[in-house]
C-alpha atoms as a PDB file:
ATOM      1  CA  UNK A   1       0.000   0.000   0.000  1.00  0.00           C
ATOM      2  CA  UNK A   2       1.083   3.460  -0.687  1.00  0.00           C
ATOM      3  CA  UNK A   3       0.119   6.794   0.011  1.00  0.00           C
ATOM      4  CA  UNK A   4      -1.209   7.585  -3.967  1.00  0.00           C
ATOM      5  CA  UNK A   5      -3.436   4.688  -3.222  1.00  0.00           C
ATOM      6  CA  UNK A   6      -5.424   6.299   0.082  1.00  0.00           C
ATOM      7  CA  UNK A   7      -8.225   8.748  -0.465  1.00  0.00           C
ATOM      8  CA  UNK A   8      -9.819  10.372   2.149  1.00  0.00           C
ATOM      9  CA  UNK A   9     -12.917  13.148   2.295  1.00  0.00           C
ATOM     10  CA  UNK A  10     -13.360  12.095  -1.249  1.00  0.00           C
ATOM     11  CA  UNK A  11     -16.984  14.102  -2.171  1.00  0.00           C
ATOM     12  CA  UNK A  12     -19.099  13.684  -5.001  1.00  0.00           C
ATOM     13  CA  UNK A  13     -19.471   9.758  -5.009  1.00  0.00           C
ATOM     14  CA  UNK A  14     -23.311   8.465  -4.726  1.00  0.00           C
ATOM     15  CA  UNK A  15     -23.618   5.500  -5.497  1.00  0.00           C
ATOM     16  CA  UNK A  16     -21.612   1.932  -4.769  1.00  0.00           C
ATOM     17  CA  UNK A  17     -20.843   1.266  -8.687  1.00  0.00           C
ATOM     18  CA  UNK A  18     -19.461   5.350  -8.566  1.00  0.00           C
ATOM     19  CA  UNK A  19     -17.135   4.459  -5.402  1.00  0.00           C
ATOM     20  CA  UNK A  20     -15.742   1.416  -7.064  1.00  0.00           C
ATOM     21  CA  UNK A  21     -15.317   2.726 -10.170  1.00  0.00           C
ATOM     22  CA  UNK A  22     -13.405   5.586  -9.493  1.00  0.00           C
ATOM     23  CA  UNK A  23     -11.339   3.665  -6.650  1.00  0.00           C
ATOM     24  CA  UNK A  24     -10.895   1.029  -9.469  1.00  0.00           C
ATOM     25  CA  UNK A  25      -9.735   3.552 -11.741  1.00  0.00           C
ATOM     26  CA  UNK A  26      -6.982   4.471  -9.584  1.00  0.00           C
ATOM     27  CA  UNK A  27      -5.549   1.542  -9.263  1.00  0.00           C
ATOM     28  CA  UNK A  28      -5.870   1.168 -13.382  1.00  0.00           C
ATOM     29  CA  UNK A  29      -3.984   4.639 -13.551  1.00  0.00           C
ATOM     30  CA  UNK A  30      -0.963   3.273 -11.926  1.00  0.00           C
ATOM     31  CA  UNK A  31      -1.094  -0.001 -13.453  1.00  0.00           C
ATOM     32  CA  UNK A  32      -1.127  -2.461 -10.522  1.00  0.00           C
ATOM     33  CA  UNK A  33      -4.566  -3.969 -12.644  1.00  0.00           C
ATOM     34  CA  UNK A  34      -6.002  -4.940 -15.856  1.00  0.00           C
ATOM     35  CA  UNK A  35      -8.401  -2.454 -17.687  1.00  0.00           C
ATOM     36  CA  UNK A  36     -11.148  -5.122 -16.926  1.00  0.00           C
ATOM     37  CA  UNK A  37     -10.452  -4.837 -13.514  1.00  0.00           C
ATOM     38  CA  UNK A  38     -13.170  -2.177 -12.796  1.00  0.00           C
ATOM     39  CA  UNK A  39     -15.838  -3.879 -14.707  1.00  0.00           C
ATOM     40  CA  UNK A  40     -15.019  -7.328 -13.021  1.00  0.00           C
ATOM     41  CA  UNK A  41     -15.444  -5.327  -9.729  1.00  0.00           C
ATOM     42  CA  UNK A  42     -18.510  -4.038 -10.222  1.00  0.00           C
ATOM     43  CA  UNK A  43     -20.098  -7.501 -11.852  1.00  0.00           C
ATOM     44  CA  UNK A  44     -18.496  -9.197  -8.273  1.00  0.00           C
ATOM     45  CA  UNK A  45     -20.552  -6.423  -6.189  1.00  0.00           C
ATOM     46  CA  UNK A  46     -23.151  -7.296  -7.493  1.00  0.00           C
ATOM     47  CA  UNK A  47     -23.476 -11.325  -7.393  1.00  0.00           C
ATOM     48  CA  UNK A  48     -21.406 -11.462  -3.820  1.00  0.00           C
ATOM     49  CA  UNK A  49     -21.791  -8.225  -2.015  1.00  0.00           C
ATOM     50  CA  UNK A  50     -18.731  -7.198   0.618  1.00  0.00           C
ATOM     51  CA  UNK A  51     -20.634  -4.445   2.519  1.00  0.00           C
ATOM     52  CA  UNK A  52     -19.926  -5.097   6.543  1.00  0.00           C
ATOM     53  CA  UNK A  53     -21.886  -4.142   9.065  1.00  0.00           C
ATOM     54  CA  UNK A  54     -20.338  -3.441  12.335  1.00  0.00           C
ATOM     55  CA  UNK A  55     -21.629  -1.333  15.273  1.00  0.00           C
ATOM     56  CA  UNK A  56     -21.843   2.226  14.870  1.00  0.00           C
ATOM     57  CA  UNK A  57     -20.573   1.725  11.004  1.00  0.00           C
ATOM     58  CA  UNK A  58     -20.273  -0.122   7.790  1.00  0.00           C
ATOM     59  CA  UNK A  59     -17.259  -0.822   5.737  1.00  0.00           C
ATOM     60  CA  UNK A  60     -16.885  -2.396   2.098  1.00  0.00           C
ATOM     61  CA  UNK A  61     -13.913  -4.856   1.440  1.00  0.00           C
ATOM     62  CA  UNK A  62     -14.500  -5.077  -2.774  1.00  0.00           C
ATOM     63  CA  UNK A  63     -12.060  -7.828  -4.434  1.00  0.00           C
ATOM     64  CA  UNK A  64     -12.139  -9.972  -7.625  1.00  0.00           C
ATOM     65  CA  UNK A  65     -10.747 -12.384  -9.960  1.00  0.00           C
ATOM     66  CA  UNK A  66      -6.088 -12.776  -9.369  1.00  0.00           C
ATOM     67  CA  UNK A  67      -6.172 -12.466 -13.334  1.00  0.00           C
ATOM     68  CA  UNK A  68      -7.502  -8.771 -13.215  1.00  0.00           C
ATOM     69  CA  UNK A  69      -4.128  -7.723 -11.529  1.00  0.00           C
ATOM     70  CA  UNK A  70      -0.900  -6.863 -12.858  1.00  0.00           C
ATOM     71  CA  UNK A  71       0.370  -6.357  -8.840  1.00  0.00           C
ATOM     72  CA  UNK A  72      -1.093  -7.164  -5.478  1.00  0.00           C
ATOM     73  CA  UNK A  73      -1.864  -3.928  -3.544  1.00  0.00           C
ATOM     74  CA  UNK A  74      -4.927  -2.375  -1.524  1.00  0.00           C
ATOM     75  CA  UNK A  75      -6.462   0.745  -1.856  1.00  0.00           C
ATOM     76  CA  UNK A  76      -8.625   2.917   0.811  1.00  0.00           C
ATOM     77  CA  UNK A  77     -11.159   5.424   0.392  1.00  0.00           C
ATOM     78  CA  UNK A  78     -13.247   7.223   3.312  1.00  0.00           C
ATOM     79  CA  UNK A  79     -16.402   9.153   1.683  1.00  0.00           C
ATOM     80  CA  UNK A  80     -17.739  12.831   3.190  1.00  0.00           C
ATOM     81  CA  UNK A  81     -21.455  10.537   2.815  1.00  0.00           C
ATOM     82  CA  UNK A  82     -21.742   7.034   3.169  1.00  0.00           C
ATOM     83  CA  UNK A  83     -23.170   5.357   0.370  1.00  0.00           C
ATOM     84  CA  UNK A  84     -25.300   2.051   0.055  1.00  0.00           C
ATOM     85  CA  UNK A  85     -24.078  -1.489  -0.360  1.00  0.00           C
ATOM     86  CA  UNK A  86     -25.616  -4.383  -0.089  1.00  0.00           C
ATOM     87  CA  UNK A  87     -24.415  -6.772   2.812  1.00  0.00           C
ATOM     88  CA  UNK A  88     -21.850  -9.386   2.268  1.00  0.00           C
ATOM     89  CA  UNK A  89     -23.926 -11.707   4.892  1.00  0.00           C
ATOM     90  CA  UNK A  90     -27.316 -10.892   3.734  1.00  0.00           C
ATOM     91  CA  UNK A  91     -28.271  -9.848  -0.016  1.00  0.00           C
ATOM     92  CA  UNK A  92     -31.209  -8.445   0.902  1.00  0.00           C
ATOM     93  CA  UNK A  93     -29.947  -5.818   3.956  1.00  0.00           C
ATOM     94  CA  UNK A  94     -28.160  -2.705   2.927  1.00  0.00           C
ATOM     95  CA  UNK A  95     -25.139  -1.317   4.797  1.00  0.00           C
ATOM     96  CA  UNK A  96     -24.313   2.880   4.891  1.00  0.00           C
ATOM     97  CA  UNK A  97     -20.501   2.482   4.167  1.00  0.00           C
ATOM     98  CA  UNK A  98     -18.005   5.486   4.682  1.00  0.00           C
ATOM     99  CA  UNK A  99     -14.928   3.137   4.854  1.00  0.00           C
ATOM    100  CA  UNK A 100     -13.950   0.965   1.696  1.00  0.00           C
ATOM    101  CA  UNK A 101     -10.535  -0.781   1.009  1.00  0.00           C
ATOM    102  CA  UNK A 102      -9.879  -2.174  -1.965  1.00  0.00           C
ATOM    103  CA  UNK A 103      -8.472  -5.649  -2.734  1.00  0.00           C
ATOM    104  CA  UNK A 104      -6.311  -6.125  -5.848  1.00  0.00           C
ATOM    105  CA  UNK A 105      -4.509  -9.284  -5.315  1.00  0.00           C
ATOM    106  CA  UNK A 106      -2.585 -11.495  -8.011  1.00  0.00           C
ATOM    107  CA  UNK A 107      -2.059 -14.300  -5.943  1.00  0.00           C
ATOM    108  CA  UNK A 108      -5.548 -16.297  -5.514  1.00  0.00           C
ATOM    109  CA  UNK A 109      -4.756 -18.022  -2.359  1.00  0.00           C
ATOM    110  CA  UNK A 110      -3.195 -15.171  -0.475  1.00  0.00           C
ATOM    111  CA  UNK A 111      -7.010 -13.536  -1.344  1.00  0.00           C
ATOM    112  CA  UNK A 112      -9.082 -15.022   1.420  1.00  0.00           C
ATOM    113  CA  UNK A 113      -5.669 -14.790   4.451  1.00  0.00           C
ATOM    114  CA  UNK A 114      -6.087 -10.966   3.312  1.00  0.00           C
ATOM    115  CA  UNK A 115      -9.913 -10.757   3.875  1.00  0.00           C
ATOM    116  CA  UNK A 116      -9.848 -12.696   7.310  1.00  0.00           C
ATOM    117  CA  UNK A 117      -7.200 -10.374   8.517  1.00  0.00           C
ATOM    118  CA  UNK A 118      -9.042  -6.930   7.288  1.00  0.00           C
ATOM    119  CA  UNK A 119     -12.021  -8.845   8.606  1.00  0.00           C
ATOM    120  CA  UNK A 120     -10.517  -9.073  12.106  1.00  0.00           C
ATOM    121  CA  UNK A 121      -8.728  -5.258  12.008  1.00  0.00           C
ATOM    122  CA  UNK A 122     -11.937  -3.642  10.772  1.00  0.00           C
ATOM    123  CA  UNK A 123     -13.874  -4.759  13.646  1.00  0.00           C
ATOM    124  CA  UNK A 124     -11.625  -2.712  15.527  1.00  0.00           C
ATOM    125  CA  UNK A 125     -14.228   0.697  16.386  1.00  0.00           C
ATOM    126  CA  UNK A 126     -11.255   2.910  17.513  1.00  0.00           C
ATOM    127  CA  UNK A 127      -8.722   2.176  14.394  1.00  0.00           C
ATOM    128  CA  UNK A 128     -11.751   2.741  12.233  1.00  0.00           C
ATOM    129  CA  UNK A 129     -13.006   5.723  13.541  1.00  0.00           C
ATOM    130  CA  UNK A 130      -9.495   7.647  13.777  1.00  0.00           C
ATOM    131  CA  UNK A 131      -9.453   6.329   9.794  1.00  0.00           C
ATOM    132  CA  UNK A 132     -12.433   8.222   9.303  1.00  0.00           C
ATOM    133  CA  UNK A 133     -11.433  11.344  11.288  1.00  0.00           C
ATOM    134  CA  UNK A 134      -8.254  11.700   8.976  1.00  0.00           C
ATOM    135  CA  UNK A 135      -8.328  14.963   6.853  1.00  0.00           C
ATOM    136  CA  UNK A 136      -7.927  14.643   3.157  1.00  0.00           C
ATOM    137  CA  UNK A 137      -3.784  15.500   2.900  1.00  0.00           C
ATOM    138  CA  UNK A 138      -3.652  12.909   6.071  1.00  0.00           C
ATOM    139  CA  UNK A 139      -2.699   9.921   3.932  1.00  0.00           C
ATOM    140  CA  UNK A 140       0.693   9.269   5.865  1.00  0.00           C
ATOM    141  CA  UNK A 141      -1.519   8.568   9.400  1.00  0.00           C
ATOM    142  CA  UNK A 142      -4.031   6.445   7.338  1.00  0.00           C
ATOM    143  CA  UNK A 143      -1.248   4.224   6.385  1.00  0.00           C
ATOM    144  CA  UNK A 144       1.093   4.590   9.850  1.00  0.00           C
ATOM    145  CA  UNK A 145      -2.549   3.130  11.563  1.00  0.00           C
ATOM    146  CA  UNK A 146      -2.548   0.326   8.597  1.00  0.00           C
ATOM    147  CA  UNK A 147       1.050  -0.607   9.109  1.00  0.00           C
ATOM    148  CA  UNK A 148       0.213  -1.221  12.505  1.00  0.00           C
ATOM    149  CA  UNK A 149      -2.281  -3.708  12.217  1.00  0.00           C
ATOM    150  CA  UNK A 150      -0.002  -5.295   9.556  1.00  0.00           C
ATOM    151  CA  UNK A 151      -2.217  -4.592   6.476  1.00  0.00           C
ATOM    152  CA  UNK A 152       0.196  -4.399   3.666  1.00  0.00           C
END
């Protein structure tokens, strides 16, 4: 993970399909996936959803295919508004997410280890409220509060 991957405050975005895509398109701009990578996203959302619901907030952990990469890495975005996405446990609940972090990993098998952990750290309430609380030029704490959970 890198700073130029972490975007916080980020206004504008209204939708689920909006906040992946331009999240997506990030990672596309600096080549760590495949141009199909956004559209394979998007088609994932929507057959297995990744919203989390956890108390007090919701978080999206979006993820697809190894053959989309080019190079494993994770991108984070906090949103001024939450949008809607559906519930990874339940298709039919909806989840207000604020907090979404981005899986693009070319190794298949290390895909799931990388979910359980984020799984585990994003339960944490304080770590993800002092992610939210982070100004957008704040990208260095984002990823100092990361490191320490050992997310990259």
């Amino acid at each position: 993970m890198n700073e130029n991957l972490i975007f916080l405050q980020v206004s504008g975005i209204e939708t689920a399909e909006e906040a992946l895509t331009y999240l997506g398109n990030r990672l596309r701009e600096q080549q760590f996936v495949k141009d199909t990578f956004v559209s394979a996203i998007i088609e994932r959302e929507n057959i297995f959803p990744t919203g989390l619901q956890f108390e007090g907030y919701g978080v999206a952990l979006p993820h697809t295919d190894a053959k989309h990469v080019t190079q494993t890495q994770v991108a984070v975005m906090t949103l001024e508004k939450p949008v809607t996405f559906t519930q990874m446990a339940s298709k039919d609940q909806e989840v207000a997410v604020q907090l979404i972090v981005m899986l693009a990993i070319k190794e298949a098998h290390s895909q799931l280890e990388m979910l359980q952990t984020l799984m585990g750290v994003l339960q944490d309430r304080d770590l993800v409220q002092d992610i939210l609380a982070c100004r957008a030029n704040q990208q260095d704490q984002v990823l100092e509060l990361l490191s320490s959970h050992n997310i990259l």
